[in-house]
Protein backbone atom coordinates (compact mmCIF):
# COMPACT_ATOMS: atom_id res chain seq x y z
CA UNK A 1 -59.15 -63.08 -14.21
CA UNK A 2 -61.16 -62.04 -17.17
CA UNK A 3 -59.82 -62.12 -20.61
CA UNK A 4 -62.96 -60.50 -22.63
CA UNK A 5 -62.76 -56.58 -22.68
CA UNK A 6 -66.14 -56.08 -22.79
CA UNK A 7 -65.98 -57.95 -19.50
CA UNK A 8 -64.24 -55.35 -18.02
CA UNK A 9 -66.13 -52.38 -19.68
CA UNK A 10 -64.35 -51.33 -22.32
CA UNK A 11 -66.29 -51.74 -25.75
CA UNK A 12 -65.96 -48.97 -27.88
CA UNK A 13 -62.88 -49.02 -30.76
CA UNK A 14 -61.85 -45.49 -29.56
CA UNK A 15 -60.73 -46.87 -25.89
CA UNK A 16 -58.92 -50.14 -27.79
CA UNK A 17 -57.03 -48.44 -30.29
CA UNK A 18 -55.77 -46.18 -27.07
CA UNK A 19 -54.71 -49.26 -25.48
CA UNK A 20 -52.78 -50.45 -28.26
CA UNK A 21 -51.43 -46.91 -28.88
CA UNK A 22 -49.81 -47.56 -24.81
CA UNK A 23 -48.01 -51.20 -26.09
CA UNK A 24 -44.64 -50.53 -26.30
CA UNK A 25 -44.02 -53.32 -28.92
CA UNK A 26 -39.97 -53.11 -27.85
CA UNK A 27 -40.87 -54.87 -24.73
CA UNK A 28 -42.76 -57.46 -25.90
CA UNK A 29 -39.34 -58.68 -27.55
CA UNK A 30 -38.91 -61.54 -25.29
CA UNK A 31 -42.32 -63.06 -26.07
CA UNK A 32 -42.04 -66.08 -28.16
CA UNK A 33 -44.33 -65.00 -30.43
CA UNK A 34 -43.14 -61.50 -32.57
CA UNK A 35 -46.23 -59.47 -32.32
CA UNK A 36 -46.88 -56.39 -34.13
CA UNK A 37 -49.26 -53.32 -33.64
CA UNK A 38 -51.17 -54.67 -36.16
CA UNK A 39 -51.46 -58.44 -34.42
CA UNK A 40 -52.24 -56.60 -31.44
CA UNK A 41 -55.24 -54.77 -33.09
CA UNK A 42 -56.96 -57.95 -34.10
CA UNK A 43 -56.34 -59.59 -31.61
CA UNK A 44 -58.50 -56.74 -29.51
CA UNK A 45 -60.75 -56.06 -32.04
CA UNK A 46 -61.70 -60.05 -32.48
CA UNK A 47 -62.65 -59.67 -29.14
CA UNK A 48 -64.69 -57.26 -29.45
């Protein structure tokens, strides 16, 4: 399974801040960690 978008083809900040625009952060309440749109952006954009 690949982990790296760019991997996958997706490599321009317009199509990663859509993806994180789709996270419902409400249903990522069970995760153990409390992530926030803002987590989430690094998170893709460090992997960018």
């Amino acid at each position: 399974m690949k982990t790296d978008l760019s991997e996958i083809g997706i490599t321009d900040i317009k199509t990663i801040n859509k993806i994180i625009g789709g996270i419902n952060i409400e249903r990522l309440g069970n995760h153990p960690i409390k992530l926030t749109t803002e987590m989430m952006t690094n998170l893709f954009n460090s992997t960018h």
